[in-house]
PDB file of N, CA and C in Angstrom:
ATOM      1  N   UNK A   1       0.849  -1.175   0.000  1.00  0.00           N
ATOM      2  CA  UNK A   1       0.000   0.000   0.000  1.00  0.00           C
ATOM      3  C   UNK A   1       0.894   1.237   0.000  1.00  0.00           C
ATOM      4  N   UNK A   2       0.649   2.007  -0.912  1.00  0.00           N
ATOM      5  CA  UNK A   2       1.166   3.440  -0.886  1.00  0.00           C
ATOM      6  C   UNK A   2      -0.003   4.634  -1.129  1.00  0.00           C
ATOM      7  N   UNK A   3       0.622   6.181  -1.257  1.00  0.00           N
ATOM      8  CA  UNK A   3       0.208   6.615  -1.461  1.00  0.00           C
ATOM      9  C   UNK A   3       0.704   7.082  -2.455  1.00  0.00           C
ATOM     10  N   UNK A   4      -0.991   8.478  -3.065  1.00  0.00           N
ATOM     11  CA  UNK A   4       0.272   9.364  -4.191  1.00  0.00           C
ATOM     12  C   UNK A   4       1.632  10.066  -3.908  1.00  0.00           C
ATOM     13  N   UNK A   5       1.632  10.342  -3.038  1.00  0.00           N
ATOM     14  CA  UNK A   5       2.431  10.683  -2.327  1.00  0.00           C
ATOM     15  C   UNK A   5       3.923  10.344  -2.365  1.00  0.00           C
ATOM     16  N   UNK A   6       3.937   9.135  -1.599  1.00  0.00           N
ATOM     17  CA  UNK A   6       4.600   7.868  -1.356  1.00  0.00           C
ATOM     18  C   UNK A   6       5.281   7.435  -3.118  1.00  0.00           C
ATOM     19  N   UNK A   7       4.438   7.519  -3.776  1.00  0.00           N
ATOM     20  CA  UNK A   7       4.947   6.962  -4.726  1.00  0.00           C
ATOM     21  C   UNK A   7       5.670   7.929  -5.649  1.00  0.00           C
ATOM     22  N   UNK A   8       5.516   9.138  -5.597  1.00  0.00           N
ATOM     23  CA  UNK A   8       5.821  10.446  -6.101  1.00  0.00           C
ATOM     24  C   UNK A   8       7.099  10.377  -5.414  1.00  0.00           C
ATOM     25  N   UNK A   9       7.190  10.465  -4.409  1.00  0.00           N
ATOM     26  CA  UNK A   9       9.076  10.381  -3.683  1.00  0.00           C
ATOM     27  C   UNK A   9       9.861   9.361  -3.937  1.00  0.00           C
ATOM     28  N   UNK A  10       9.040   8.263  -4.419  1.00  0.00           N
ATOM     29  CA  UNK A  10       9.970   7.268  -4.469  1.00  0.00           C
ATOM     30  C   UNK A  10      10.291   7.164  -5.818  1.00  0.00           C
ATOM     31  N   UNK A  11       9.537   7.440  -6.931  1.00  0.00           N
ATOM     32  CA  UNK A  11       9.787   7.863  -8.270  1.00  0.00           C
ATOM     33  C   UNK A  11      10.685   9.349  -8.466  1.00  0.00           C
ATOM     34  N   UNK A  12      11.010  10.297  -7.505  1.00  0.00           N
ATOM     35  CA  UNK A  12      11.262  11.660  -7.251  1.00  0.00           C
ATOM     36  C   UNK A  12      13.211  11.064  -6.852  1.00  0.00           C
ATOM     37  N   UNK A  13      13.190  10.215  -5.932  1.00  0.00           N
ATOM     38  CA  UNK A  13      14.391   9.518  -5.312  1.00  0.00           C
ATOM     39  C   UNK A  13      15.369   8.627  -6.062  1.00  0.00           C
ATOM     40  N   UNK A  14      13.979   7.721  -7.060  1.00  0.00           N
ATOM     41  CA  UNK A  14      14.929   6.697  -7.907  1.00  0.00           C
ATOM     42  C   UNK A  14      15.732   7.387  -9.067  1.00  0.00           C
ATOM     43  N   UNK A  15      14.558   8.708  -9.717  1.00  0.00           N
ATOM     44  CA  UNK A  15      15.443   9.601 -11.105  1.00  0.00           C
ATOM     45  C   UNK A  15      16.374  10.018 -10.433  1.00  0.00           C
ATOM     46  N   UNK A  16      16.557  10.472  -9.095  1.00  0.00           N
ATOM     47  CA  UNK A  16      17.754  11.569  -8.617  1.00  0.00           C
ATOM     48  C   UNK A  16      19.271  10.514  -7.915  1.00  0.00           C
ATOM     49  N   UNK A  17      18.665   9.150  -8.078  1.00  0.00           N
ATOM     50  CA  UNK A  17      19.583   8.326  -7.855  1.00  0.00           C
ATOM     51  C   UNK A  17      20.611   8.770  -6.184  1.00  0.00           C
ATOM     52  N   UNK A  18      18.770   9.011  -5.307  1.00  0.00           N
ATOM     53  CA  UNK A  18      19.114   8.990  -3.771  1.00  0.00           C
ATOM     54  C   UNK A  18      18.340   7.914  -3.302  1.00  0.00           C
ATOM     55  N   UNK A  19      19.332   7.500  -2.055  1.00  0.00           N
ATOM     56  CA  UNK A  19      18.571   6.424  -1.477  1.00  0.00           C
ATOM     57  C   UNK A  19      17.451   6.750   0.072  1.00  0.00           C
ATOM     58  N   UNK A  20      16.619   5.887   0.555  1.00  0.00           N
ATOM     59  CA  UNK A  20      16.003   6.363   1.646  1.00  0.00           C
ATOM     60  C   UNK A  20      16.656   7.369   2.543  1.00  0.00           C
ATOM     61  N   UNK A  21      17.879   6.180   2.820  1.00  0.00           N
ATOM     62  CA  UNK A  21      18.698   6.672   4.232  1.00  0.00           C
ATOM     63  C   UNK A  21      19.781   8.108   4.153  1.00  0.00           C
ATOM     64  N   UNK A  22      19.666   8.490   2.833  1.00  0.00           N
ATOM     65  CA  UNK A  22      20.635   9.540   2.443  1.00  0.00           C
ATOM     66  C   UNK A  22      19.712  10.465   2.335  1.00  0.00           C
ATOM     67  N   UNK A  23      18.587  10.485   1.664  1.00  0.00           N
ATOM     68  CA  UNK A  23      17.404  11.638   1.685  1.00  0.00           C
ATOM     69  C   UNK A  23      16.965  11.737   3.455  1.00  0.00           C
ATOM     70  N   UNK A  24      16.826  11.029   4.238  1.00  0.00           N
ATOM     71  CA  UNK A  24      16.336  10.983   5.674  1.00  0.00           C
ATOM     72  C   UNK A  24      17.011  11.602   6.352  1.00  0.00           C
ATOM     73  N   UNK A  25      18.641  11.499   6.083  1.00  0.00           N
ATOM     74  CA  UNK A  25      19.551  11.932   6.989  1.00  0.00           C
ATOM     75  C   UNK A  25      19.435  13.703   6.271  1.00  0.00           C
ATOM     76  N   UNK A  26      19.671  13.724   4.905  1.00  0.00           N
ATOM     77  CA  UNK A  26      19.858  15.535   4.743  1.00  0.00           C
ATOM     78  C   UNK A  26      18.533  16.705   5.088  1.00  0.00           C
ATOM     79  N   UNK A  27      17.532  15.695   5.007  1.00  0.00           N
ATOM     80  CA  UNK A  27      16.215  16.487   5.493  1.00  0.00           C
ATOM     81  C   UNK A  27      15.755  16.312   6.988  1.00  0.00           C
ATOM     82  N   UNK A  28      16.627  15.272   7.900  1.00  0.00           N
ATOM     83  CA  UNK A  28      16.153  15.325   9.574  1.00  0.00           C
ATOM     84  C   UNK A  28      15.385  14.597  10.221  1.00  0.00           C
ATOM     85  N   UNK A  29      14.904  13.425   9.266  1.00  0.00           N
ATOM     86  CA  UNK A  29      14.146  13.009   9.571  1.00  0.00           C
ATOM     87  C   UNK A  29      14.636  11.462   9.723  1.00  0.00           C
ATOM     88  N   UNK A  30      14.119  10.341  10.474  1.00  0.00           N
ATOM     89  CA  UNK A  30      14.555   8.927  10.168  1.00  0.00           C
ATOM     90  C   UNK A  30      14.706   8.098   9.043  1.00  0.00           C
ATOM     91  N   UNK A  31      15.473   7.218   9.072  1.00  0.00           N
ATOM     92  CA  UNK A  31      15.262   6.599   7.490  1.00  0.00           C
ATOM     93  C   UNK A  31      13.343   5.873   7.650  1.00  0.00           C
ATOM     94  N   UNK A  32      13.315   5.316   8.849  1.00  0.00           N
ATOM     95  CA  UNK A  32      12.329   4.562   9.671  1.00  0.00           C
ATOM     96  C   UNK A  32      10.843   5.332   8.896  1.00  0.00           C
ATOM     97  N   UNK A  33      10.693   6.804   9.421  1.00  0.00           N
ATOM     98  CA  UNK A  33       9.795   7.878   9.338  1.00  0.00           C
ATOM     99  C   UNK A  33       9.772   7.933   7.466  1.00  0.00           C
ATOM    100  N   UNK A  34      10.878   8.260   6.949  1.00  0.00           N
ATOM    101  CA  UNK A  34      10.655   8.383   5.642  1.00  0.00           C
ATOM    102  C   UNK A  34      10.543   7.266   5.006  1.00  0.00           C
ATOM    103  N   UNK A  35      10.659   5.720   5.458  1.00  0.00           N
ATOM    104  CA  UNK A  35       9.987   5.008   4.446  1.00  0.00           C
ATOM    105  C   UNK A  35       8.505   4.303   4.672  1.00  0.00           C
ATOM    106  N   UNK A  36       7.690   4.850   6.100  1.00  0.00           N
ATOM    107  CA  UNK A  36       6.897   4.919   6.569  1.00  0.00           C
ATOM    108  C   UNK A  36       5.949   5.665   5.411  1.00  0.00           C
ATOM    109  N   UNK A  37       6.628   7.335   5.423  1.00  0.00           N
ATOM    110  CA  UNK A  37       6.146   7.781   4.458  1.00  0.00           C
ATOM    111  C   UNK A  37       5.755   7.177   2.898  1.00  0.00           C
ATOM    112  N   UNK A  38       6.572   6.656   2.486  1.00  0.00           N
ATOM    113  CA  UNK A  38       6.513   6.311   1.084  1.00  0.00           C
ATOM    114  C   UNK A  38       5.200   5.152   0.970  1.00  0.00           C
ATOM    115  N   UNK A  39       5.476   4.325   2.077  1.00  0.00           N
ATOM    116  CA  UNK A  39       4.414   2.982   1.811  1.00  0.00           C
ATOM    117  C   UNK A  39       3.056   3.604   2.608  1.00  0.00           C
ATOM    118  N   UNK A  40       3.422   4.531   3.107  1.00  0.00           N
ATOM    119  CA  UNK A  40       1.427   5.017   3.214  1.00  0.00           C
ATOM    120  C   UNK A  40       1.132   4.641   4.524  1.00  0.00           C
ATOM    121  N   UNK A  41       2.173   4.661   5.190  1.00  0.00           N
ATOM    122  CA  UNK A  41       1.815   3.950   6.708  1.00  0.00           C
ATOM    123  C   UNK A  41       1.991   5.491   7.592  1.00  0.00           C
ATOM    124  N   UNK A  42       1.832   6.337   6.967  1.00  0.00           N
ATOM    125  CA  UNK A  42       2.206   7.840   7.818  1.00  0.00           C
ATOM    126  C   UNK A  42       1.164   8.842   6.827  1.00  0.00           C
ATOM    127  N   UNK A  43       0.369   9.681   7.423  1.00  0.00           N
ATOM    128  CA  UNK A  43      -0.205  10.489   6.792  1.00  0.00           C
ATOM    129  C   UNK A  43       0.740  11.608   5.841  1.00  0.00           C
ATOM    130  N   UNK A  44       0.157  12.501   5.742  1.00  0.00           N
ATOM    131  CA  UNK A  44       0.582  13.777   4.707  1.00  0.00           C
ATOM    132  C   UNK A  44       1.816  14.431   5.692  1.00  0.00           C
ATOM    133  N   UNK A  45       2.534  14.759   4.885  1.00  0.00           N
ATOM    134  CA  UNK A  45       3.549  15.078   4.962  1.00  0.00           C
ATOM    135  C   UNK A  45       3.270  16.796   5.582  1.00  0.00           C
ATOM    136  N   UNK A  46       4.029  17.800   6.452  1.00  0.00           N
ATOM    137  CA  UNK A  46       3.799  18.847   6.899  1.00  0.00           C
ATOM    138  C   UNK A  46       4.336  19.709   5.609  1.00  0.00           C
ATOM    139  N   UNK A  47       4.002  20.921   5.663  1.00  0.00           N
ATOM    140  CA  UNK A  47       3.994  21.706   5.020  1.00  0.00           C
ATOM    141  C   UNK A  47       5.781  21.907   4.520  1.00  0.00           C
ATOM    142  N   UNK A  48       6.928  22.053   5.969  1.00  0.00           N
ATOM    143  CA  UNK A  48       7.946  22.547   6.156  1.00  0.00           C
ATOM    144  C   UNK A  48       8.864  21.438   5.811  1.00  0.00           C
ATOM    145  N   UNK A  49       8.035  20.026   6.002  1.00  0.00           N
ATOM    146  CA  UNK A  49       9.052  18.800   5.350  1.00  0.00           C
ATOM    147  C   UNK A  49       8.818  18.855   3.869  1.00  0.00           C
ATOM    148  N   UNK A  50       7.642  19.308   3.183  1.00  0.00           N
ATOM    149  CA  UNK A  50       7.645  19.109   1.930  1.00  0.00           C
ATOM    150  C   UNK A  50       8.911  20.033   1.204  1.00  0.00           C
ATOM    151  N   UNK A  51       8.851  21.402   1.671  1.00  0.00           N
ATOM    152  CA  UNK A  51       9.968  22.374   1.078  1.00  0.00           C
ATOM    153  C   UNK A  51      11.183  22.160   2.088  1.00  0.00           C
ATOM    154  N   UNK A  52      11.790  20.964   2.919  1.00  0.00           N
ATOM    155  CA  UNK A  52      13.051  20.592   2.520  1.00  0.00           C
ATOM    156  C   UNK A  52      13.159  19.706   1.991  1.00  0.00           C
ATOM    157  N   UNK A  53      12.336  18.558   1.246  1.00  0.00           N
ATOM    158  CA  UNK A  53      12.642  17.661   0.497  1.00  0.00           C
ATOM    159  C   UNK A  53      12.858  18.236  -1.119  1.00  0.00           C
ATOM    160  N   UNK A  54      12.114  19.017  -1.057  1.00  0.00           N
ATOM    161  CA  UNK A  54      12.111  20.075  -2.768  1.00  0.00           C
ATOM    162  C   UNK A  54      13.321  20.935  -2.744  1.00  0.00           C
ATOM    163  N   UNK A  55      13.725  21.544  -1.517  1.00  0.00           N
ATOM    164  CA  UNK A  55      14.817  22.173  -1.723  1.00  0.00           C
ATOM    165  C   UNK A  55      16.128  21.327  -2.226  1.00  0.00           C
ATOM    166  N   UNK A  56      16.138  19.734  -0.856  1.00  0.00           N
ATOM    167  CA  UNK A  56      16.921  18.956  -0.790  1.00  0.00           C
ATOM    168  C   UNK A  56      17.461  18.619  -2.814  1.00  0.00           C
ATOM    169  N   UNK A  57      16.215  18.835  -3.492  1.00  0.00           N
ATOM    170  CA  UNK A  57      16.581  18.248  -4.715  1.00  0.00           C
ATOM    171  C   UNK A  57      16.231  19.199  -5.819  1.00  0.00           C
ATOM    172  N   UNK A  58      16.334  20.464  -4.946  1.00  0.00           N
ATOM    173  CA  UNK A  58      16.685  21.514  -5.625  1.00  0.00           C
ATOM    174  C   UNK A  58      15.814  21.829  -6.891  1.00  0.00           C
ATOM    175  N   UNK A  59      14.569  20.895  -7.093  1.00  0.00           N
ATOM    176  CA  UNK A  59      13.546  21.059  -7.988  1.00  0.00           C
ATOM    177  C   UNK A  59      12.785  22.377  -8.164  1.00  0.00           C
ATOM    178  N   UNK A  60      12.572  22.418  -9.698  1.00  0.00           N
ATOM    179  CA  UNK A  60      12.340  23.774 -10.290  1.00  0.00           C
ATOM    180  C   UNK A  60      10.536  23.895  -9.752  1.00  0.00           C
ATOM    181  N   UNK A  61       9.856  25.127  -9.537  1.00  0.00           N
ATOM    182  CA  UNK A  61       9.084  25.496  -8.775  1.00  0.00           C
ATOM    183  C   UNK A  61       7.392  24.392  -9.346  1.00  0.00           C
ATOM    184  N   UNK A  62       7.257  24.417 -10.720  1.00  0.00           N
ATOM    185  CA  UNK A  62       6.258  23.595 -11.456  1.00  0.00           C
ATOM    186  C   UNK A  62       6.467  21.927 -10.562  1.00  0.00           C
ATOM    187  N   UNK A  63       7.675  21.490 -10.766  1.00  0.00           N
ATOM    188  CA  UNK A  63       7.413  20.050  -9.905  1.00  0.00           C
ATOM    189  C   UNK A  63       7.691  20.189  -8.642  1.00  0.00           C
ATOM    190  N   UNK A  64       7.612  21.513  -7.746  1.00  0.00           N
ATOM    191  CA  UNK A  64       7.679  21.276  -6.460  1.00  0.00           C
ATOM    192  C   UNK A  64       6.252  21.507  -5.828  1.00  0.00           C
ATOM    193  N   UNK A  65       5.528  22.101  -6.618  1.00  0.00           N
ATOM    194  CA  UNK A  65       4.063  22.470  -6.842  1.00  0.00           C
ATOM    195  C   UNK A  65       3.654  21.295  -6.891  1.00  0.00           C
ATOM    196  N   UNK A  66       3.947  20.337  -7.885  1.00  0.00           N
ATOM    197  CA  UNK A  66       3.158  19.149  -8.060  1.00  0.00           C
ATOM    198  C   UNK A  66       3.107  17.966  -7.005  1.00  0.00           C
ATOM    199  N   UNK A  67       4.642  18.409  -6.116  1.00  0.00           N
ATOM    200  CA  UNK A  67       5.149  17.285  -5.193  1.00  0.00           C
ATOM    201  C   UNK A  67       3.155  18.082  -4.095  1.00  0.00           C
ATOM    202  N   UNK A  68       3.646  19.261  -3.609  1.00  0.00           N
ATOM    203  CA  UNK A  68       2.499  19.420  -3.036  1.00  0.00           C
ATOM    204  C   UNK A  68       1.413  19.120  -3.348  1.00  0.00           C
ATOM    205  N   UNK A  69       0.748  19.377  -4.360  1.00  0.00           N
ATOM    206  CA  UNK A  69      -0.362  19.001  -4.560  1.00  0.00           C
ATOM    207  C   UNK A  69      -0.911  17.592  -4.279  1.00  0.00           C
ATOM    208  N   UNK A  70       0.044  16.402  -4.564  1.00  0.00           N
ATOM    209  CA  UNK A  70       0.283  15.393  -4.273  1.00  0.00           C
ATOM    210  C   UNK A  70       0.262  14.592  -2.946  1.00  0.00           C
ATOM    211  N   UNK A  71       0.432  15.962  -2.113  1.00  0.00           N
ATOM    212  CA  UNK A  71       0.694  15.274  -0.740  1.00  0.00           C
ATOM    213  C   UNK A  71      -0.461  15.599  -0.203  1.00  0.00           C
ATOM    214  N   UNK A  72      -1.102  16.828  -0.589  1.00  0.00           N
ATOM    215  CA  UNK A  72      -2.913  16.810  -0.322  1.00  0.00           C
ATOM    216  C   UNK A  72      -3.681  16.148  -0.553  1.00  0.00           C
ATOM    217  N   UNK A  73      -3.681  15.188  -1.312  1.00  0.00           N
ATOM    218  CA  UNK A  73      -4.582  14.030  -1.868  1.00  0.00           C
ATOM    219  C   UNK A  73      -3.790  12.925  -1.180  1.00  0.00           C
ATOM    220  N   UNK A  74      -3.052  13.143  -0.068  1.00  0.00           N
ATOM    221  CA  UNK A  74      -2.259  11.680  -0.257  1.00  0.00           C
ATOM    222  C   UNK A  74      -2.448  11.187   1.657  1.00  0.00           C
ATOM    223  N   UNK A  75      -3.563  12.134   2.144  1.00  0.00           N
ATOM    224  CA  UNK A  75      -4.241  11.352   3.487  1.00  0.00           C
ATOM    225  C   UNK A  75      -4.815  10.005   3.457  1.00  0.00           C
ATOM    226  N   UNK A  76      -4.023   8.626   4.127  1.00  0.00           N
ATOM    227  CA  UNK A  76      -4.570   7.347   3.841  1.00  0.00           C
ATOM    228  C   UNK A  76      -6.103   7.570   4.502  1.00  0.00           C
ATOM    229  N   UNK A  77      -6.356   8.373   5.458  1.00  0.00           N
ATOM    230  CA  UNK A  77      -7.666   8.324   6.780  1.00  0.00           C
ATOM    231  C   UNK A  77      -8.176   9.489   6.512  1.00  0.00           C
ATOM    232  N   UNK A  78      -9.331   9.376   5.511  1.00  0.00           N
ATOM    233  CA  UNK A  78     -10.308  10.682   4.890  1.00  0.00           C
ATOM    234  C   UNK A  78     -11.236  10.392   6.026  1.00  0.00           C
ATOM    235  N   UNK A  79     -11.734  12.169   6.266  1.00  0.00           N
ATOM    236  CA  UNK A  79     -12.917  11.918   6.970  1.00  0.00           C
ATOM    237  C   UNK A  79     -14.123  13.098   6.185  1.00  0.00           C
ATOM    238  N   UNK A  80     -15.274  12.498   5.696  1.00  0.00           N
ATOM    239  CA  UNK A  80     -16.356  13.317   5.296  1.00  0.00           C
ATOM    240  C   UNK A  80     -17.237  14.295   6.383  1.00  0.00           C
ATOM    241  N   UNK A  81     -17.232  15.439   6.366  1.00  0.00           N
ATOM    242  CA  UNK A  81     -18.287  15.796   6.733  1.00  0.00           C
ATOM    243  C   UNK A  81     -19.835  16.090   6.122  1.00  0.00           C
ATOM    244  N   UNK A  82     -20.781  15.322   6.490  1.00  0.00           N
ATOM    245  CA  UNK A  82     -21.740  15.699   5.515  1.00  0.00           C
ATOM    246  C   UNK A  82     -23.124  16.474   6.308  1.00  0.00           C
ATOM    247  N   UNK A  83     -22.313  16.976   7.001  1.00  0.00           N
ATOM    248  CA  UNK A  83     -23.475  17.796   8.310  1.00  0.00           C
ATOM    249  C   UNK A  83     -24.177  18.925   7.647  1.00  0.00           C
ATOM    250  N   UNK A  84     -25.565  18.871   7.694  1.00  0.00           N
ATOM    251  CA  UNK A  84     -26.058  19.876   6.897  1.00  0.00           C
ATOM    252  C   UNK A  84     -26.324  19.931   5.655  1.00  0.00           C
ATOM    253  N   UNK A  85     -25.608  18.350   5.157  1.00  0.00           N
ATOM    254  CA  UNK A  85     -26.571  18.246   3.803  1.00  0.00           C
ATOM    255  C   UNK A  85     -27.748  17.186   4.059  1.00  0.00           C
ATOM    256  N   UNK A  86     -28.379  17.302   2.708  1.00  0.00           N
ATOM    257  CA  UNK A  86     -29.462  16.043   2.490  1.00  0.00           C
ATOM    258  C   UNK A  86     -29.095  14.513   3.073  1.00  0.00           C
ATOM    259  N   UNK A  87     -30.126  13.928   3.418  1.00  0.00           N
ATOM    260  CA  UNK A  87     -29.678  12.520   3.833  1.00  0.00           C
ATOM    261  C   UNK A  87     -28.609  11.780   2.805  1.00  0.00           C
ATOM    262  N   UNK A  88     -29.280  11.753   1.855  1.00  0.00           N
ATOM    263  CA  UNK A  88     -28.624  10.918   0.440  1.00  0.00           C
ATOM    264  C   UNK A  88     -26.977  11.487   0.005  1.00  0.00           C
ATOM    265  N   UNK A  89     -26.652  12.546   0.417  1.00  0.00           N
ATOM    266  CA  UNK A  89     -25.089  12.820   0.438  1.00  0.00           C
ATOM    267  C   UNK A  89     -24.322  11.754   1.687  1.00  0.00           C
ATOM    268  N   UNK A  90     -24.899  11.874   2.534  1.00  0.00           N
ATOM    269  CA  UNK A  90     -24.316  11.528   3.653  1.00  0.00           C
ATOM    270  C   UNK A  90     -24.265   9.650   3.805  1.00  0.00           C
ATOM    271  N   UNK A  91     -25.636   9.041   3.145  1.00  0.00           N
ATOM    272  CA  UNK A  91     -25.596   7.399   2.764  1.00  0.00           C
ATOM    273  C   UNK A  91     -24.569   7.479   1.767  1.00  0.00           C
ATOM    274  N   UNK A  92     -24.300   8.405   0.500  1.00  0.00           N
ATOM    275  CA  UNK A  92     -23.606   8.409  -0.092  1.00  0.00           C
ATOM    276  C   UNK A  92     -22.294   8.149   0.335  1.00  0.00           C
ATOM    277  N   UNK A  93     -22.095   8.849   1.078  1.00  0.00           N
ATOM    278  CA  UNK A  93     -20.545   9.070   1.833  1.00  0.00           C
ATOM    279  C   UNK A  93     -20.227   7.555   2.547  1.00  0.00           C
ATOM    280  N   UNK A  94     -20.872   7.098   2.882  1.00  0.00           N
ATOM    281  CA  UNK A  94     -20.823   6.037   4.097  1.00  0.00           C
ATOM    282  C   UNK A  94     -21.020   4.698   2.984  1.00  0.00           C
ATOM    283  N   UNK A  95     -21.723   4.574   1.705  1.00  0.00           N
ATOM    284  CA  UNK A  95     -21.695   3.656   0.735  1.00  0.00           C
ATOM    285  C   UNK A  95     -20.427   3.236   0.506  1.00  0.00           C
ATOM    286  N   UNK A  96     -19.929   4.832  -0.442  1.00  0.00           N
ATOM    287  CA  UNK A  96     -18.359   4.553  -0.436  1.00  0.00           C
ATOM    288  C   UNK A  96     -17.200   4.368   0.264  1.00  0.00           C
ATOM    289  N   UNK A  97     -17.254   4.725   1.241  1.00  0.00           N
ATOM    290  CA  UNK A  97     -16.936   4.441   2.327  1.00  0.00           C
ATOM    291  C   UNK A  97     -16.597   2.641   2.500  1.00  0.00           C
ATOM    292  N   UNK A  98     -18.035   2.310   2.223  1.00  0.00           N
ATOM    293  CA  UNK A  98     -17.689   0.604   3.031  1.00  0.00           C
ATOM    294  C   UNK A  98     -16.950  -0.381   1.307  1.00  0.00           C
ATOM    295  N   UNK A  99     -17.324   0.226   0.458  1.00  0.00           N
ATOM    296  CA  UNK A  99     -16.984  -0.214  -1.196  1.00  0.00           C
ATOM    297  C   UNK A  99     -15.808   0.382  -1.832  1.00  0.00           C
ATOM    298  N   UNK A 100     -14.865   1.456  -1.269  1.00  0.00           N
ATOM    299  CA  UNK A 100     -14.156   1.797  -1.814  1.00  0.00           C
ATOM    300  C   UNK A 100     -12.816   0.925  -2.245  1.00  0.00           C
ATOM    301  N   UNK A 101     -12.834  -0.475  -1.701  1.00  0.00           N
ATOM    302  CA  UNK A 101     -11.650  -0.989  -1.402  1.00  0.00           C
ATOM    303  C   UNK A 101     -12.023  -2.071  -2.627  1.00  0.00           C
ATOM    304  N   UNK A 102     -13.080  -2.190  -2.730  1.00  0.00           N
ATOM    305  CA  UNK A 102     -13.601  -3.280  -4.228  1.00  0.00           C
ATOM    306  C   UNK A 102     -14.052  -3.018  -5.153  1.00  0.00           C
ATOM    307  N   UNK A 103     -13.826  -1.132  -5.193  1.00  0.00           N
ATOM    308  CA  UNK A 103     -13.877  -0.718  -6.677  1.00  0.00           C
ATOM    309  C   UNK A 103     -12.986  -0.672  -7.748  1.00  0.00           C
ATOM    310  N   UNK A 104     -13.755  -1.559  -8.736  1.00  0.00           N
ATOM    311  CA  UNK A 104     -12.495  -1.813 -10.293  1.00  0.00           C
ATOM    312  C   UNK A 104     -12.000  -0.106 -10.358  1.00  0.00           C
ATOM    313  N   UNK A 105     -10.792  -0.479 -11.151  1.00  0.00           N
ATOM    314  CA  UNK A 105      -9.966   0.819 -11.524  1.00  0.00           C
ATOM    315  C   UNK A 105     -11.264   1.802 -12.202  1.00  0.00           C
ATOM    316  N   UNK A 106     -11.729   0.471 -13.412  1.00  0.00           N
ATOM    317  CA  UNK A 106     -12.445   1.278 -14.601  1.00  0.00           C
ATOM    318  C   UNK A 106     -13.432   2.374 -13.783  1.00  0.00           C
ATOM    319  N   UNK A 107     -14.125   1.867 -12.542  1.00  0.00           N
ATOM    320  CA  UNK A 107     -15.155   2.295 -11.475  1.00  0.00           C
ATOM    321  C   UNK A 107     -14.639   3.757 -10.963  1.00  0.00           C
ATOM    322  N   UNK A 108     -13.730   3.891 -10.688  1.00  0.00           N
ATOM    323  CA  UNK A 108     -12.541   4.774  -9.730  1.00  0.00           C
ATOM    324  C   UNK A 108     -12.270   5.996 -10.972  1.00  0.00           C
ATOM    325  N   UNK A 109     -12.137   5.412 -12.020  1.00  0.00           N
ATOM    326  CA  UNK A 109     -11.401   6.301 -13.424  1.00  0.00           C
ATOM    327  C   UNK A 109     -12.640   7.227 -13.836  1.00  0.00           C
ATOM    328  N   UNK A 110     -13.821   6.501 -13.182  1.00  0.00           N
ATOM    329  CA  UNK A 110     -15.056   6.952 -14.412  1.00  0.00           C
ATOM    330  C   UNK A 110     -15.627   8.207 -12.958  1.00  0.00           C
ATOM    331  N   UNK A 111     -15.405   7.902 -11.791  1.00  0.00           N
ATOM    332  CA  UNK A 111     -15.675   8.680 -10.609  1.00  0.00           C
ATOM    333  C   UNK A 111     -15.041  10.105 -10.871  1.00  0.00           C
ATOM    334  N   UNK A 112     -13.785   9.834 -11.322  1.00  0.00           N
ATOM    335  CA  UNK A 112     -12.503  10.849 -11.152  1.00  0.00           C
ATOM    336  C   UNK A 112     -12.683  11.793 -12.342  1.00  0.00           C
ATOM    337  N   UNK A 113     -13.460  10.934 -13.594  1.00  0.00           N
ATOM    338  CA  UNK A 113     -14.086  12.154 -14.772  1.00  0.00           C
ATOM    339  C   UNK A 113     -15.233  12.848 -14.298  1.00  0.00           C
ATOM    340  N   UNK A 114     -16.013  12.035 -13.484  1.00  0.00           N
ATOM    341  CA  UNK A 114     -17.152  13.118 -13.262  1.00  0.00           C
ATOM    342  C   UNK A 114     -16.643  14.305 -12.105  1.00  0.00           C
ATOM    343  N   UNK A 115     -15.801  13.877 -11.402  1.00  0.00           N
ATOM    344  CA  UNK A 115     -15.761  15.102  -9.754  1.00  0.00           C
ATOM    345  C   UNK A 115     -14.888  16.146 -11.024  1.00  0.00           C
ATOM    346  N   UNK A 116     -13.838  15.635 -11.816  1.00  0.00           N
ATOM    347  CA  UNK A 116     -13.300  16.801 -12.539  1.00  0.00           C
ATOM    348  C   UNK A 116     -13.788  17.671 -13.129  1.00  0.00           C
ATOM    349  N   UNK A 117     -15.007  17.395 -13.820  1.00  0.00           N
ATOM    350  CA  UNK A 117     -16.037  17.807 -15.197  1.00  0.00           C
ATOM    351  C   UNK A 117     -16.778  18.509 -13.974  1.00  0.00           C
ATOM    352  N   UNK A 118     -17.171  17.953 -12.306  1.00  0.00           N
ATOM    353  CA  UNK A 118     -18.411  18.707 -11.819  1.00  0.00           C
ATOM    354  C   UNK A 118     -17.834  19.968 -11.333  1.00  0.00           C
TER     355      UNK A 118
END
């Protein structure tokens, strides 16, 4: 299990031909903590670790943007609030919720055109 996240650093690490324990040690953090990070066993990354890992690799501002963006979508433990809407948002929420883990890609791909398009 990873995240986008997770997988973005570790694709970010393999082009720059750094390893866990060498990226962990120049940014402060454990090797332990940062490969925690990568496999999704640690939430989103803080704001101040993201811009020393971008600094660390000295990336131009467009893919340090993207590293962020990345790490916002990349909470394993979503929580909905649906307080104050209609019932049917909120079964909604709690449907997917219990099905999200046995939805085909094709299912997931066709979700991700409509929230974009809405």
């Amino acid at each position: 299990m990873t995240t986008p996240f997770g997988e973005a650093l570790r694709q970010l690490r393999s082009r720059k031909g750094v390893t866990q324990r060498a990226l962990a040690e120049a940014i402060g953090v454990t090797p332990a903590y940062l490969s925690a990070l990568e496999h999704g066993r640690r939430g989103r990354p803080t704001f101040e670790l993201l811009q020393r890992i971008a600094g660390y690799f000295n990336i131009i501002w467009d893919e340090a943007e993207e590293l962020f963006r990345v790490a916002e979508s990349s909470a394993p433990k979503v929580m909905l609030d649906t307080s104050g809407l209609p019932p049917a948002y909120t079964a909604f929420a709690n449907r997917l919720a219990a099905k999200i883990r046995t939805l085909p890609p094709a299912v997931l791909d066709e979700m991700q055109r409509l929230l974009e398009e809405g």
